[in-house]
N, C-alpha and C. Protein backbone atom coordinates (compact mmCIF):
# COMPACT_ATOMS: atom_id res chain seq x y z
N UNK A 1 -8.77 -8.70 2.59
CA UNK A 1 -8.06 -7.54 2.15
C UNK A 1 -6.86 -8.01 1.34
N UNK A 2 -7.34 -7.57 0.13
CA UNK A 2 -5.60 -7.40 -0.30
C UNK A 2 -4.49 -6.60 -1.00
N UNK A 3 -3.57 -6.84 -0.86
CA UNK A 3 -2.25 -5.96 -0.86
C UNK A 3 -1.87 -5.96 -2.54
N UNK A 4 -1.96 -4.84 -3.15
CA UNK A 4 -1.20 -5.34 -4.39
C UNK A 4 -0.55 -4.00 -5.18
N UNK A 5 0.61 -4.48 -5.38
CA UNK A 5 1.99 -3.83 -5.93
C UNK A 5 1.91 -3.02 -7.59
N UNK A 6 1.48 -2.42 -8.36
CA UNK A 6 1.74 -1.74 -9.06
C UNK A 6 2.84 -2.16 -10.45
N UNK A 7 2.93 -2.83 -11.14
CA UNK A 7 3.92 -3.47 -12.12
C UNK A 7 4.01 -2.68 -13.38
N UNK A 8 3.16 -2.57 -13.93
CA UNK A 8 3.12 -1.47 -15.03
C UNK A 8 1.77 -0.71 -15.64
N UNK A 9 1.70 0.64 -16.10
CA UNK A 9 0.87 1.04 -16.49
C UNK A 9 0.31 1.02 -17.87
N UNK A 10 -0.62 0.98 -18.08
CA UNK A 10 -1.07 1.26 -19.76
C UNK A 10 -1.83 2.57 -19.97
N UNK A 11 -2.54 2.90 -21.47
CA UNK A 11 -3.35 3.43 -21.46
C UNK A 11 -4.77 3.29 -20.51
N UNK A 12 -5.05 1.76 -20.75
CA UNK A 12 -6.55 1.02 -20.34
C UNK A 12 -6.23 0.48 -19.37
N UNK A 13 -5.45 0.24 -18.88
CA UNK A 13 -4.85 -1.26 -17.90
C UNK A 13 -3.79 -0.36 -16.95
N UNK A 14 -3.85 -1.42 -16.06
CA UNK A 14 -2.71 -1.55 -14.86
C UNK A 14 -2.40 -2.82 -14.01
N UNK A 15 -1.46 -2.98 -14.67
CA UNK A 15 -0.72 -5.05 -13.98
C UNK A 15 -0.35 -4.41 -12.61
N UNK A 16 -0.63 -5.23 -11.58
CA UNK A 16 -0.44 -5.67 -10.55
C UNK A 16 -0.42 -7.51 -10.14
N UNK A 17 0.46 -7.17 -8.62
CA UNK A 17 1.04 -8.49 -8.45
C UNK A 17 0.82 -8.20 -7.20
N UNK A 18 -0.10 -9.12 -6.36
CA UNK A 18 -0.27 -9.60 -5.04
C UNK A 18 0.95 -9.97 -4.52
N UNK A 19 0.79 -10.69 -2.85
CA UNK A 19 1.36 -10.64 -2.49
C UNK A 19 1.76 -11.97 -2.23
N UNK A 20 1.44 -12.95 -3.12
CA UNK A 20 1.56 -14.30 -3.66
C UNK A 20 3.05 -14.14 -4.90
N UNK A 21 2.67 -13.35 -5.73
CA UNK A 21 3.23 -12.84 -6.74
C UNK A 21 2.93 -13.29 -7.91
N UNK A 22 1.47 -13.24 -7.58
CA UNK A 22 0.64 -13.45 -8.85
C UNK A 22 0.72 -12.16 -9.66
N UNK A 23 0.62 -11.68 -11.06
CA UNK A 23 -0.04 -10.77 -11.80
C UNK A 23 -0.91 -11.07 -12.44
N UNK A 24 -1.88 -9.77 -12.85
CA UNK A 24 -2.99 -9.60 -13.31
C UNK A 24 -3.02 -8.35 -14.01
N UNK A 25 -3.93 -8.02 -15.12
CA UNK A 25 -4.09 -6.68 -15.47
C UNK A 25 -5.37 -6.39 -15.36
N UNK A 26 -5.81 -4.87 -14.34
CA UNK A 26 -7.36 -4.75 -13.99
C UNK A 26 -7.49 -3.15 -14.90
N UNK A 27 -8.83 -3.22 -15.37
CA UNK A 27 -8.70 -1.85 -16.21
C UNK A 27 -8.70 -0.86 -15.19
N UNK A 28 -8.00 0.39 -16.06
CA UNK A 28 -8.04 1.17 -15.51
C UNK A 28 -9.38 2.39 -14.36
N UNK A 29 -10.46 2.16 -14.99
CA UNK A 29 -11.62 2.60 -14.35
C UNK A 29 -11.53 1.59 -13.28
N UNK A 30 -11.61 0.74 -12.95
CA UNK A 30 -11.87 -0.32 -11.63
C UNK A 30 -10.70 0.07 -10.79
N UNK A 31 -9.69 0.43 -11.09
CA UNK A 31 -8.51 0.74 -10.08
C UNK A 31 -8.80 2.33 -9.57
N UNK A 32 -9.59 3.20 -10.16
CA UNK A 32 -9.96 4.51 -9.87
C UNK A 32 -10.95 4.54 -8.89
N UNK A 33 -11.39 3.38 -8.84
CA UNK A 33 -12.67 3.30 -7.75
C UNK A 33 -12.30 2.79 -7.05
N UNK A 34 -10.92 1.97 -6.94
CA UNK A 34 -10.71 0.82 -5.13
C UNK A 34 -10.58 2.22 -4.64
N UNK A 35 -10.51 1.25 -3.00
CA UNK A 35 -10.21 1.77 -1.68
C UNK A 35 -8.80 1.72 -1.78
N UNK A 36 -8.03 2.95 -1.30
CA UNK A 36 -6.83 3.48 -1.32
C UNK A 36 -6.03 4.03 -0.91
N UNK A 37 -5.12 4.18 0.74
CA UNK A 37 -4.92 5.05 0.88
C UNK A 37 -3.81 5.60 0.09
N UNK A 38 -3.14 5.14 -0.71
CA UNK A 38 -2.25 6.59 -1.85
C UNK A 38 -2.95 7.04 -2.74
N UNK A 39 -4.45 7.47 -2.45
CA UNK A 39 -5.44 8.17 -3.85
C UNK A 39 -5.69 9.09 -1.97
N UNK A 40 -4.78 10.47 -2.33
CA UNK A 40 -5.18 11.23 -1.48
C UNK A 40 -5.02 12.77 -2.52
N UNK A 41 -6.39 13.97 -1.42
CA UNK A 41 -5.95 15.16 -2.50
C UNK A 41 -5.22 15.95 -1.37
N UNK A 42 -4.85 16.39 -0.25
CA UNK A 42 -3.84 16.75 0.70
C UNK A 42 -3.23 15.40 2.02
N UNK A 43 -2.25 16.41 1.71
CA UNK A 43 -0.67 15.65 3.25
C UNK A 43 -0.93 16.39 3.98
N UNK A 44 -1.31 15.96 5.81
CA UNK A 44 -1.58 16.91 6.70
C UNK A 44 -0.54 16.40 7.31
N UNK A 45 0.48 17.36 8.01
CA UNK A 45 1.83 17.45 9.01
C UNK A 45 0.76 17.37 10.24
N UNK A 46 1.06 16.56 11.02
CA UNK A 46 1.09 16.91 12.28
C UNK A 46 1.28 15.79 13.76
N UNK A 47 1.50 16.62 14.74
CA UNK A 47 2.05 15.67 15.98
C UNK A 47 1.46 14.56 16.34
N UNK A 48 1.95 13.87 17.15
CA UNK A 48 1.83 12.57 17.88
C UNK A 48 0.35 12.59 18.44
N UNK A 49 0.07 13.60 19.40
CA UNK A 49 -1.19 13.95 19.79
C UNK A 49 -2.48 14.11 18.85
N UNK A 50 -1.93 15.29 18.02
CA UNK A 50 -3.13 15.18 17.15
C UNK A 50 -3.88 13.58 16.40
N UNK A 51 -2.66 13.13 15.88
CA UNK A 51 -2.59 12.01 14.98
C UNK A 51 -3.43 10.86 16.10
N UNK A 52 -2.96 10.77 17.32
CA UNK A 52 -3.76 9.66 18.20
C UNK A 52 -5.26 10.63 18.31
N UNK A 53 -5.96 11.78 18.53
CA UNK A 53 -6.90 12.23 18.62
C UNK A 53 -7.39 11.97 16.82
N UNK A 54 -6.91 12.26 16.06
CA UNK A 54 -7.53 11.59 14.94
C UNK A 54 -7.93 10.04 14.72
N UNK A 55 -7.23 9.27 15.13
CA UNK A 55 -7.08 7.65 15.07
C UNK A 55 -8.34 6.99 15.85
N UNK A 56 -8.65 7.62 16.73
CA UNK A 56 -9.66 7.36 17.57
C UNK A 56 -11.83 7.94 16.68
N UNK A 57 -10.85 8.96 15.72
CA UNK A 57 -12.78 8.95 14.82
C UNK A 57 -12.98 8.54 13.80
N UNK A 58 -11.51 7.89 12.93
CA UNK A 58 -11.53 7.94 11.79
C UNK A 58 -12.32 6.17 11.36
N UNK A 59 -12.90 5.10 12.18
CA UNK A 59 -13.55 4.26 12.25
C UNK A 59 -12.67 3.04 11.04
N UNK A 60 -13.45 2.75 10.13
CA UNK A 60 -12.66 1.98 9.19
C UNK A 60 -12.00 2.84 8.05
N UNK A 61 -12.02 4.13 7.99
CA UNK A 61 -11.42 4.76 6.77
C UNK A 61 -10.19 3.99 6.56
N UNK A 62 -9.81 3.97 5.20
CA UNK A 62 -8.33 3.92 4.61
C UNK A 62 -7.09 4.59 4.82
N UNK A 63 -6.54 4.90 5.10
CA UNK A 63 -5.84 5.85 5.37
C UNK A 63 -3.97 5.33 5.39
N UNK A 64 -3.42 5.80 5.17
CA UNK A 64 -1.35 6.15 5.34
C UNK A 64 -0.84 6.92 5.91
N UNK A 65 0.17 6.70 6.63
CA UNK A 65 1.08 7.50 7.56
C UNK A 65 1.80 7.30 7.03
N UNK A 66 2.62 8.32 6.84
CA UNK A 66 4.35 8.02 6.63
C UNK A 66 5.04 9.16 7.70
N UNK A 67 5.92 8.27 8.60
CA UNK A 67 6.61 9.09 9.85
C UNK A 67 7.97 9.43 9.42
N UNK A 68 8.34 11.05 9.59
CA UNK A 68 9.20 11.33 9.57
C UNK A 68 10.38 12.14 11.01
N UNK A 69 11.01 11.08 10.97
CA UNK A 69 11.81 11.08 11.99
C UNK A 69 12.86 12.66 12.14
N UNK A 70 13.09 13.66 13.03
CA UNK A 70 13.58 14.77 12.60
C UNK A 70 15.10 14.30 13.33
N UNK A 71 16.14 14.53 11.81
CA UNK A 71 17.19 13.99 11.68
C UNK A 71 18.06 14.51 12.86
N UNK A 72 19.23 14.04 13.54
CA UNK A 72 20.10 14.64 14.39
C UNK A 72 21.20 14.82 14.03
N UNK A 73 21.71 15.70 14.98
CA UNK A 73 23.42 16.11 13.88
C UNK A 73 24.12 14.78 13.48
N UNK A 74 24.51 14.22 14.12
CA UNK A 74 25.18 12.52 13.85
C UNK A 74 24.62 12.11 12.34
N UNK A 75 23.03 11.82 12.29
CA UNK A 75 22.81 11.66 11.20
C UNK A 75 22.98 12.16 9.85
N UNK A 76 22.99 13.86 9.86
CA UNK A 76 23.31 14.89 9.14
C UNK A 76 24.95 14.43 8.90
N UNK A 77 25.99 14.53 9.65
CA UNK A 77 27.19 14.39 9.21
C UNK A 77 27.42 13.24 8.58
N UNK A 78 26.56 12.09 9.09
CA UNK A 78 26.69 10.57 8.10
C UNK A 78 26.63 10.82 6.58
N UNK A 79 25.41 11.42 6.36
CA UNK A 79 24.73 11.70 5.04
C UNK A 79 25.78 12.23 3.83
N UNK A 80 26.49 13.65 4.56
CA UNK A 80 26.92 14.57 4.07
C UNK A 80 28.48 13.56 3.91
N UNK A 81 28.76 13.08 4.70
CA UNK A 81 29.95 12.68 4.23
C UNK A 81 29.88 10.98 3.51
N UNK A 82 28.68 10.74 3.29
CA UNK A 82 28.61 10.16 1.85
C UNK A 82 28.44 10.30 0.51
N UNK A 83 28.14 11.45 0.69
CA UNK A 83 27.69 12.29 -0.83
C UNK A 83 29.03 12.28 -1.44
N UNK A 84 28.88 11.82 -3.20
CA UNK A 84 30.20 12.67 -4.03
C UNK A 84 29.67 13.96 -4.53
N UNK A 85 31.02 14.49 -5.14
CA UNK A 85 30.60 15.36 -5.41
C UNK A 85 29.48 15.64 -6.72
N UNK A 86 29.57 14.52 -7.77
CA UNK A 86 27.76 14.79 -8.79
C UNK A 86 27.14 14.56 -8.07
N UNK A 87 26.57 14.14 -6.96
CA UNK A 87 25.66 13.84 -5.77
C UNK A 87 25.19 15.22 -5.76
N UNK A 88 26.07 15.96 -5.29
CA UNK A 88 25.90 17.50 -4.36
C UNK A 88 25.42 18.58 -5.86
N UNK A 89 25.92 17.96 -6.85
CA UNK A 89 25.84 19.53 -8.34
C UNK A 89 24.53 18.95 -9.05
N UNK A 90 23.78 17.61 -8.58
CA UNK A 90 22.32 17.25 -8.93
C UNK A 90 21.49 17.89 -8.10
């Protein structure tokens, strides 16, 4: 399996760089066909439970999680009192 990073796009092409930090440019049709999990057409929300009852059929599929942690006030006041103010009028 391998891992590889995204460097620049073309019309025909797309450079990527392993995780050696080699680059390469592979055409674009051959990168439309790897295995992928960021080539998705929906984001499904859902709990801890569900997600382990999914994990258990999904066999070798590809697949990405990205966990989002639900912020607490502490964190909220950190945030907010780093912002300037063009921060806040963007």
């Amino acid at each position: 399996m391998a891992y590889l990073t995204v460097r620049n796009i073309t019309s025909s092409t797309v450079r990527v760089e392993n995780s050696y930090g080699m680059q390469m440019d592979v055409s674009r049709d051959i990168i439309e066909r790897m295995w992928s999990a960021n080539h998705f057409d929906t984001e499904v929300n859902m709990g801890m439970t569900d997600m382990a009852a999914l994990l258990e059929t999904i066999g070798d599929t590809v697949f990405s999680i990205q966990f989002r942690k639900k912020p607490n006030e502490a964190a909220v006041i950190e945030k907010l009192n780093s912002l300037n103010m063009k921060e806040v009028h963007n």
